[in-house]
Structure formats: C-alpha cells, structure tokens
N, C-alpha and C. Protein backbone atom coordinates (compact mmCIF):
# COMPACT_ATOMS: atom_id res chain seq x y z
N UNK A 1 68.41 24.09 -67.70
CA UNK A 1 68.11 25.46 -68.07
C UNK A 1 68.14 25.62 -69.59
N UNK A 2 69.26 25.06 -70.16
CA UNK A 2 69.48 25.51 -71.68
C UNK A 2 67.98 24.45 -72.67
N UNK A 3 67.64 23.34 -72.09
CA UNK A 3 66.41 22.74 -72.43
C UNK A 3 64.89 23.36 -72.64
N UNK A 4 65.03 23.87 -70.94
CA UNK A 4 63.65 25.13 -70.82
C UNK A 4 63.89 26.23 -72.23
N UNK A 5 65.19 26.78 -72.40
CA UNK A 5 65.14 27.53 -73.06
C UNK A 5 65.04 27.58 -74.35
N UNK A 6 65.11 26.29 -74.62
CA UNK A 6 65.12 25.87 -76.12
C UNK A 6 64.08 24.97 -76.33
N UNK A 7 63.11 25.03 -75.67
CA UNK A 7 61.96 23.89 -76.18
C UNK A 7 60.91 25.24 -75.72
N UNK A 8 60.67 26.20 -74.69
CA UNK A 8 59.90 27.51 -74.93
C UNK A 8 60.31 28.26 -76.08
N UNK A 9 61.35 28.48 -76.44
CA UNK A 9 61.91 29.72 -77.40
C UNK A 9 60.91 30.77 -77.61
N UNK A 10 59.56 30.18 -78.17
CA UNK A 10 58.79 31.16 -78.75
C UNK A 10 57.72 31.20 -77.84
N UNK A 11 57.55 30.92 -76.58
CA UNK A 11 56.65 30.59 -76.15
C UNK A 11 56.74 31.66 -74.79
N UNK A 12 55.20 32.05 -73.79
CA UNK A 12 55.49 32.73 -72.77
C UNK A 12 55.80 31.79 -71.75
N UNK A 13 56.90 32.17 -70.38
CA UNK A 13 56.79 31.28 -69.41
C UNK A 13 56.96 31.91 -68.27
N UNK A 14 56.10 31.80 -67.20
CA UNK A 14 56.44 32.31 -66.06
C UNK A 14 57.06 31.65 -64.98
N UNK A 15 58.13 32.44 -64.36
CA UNK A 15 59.12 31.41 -63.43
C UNK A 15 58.94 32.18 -62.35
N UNK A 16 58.94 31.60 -60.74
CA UNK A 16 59.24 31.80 -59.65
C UNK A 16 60.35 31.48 -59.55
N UNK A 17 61.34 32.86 -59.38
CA UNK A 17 62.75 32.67 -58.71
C UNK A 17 62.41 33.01 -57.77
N UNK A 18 63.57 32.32 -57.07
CA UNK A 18 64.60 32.87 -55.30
C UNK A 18 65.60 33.24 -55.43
N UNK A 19 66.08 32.63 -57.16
CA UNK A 19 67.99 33.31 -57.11
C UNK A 19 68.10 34.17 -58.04
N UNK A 20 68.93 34.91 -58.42
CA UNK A 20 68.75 36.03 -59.51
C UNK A 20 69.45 35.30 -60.61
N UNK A 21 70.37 34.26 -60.50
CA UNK A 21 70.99 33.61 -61.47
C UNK A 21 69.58 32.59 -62.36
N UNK A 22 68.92 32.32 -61.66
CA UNK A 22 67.57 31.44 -62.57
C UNK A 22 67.32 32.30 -63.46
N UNK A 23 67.03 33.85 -63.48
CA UNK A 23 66.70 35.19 -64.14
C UNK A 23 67.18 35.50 -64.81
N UNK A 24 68.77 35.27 -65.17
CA UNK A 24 69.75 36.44 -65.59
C UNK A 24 69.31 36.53 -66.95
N UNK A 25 68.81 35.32 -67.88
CA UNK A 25 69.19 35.25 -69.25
C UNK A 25 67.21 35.91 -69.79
N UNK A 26 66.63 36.51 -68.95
CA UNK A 26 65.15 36.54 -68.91
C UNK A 26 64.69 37.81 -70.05
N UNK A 27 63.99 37.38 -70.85
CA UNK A 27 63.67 39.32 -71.39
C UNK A 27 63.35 40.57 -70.77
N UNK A 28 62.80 39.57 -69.84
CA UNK A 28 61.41 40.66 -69.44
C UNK A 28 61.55 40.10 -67.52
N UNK A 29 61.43 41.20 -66.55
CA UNK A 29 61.78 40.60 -65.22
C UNK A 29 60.54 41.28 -64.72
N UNK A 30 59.26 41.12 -63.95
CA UNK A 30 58.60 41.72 -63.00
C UNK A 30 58.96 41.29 -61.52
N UNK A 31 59.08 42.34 -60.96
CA UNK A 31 59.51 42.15 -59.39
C UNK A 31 58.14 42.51 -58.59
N UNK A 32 57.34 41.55 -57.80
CA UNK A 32 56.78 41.74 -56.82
C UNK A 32 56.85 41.87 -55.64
N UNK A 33 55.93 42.81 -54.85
CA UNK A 33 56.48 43.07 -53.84
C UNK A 33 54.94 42.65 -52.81
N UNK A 34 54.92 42.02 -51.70
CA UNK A 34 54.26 41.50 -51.40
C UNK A 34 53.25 40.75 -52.13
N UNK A 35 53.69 40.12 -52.79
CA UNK A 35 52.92 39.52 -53.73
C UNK A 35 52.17 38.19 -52.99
C-alpha cells in the first residue's frame, strides 16, 4: 500500500475496493451503486 502510494503521489488512480480499509487514506471516494 505505502508503495502504490508513493510511486502514484501525483498521479490519478482508480481502485476497486471490497474493504473500506483499502480506501481509508483516499482523497476523493465515489460510491457506486449498481454499477
């Protein structure tokens, strides 16, 4: 995790969670709903 986060830093990335802990440290969260 701390790798992803430090080799994107400046960069956009989109993640598929299942856990809310993958999320916690996220700027920005969109929640879909039947997506």
């Amino acid at each position: 995790q701390k790798v992803v986060m430090t080799a994107f830093a400046d960069r956009t990335v989109v993640t598929i969670a299942h856990r809310v802990h993958t999320i916690l440290t996220a700027d920005l969260v969109i929640v879909m709903k039947r997506g």
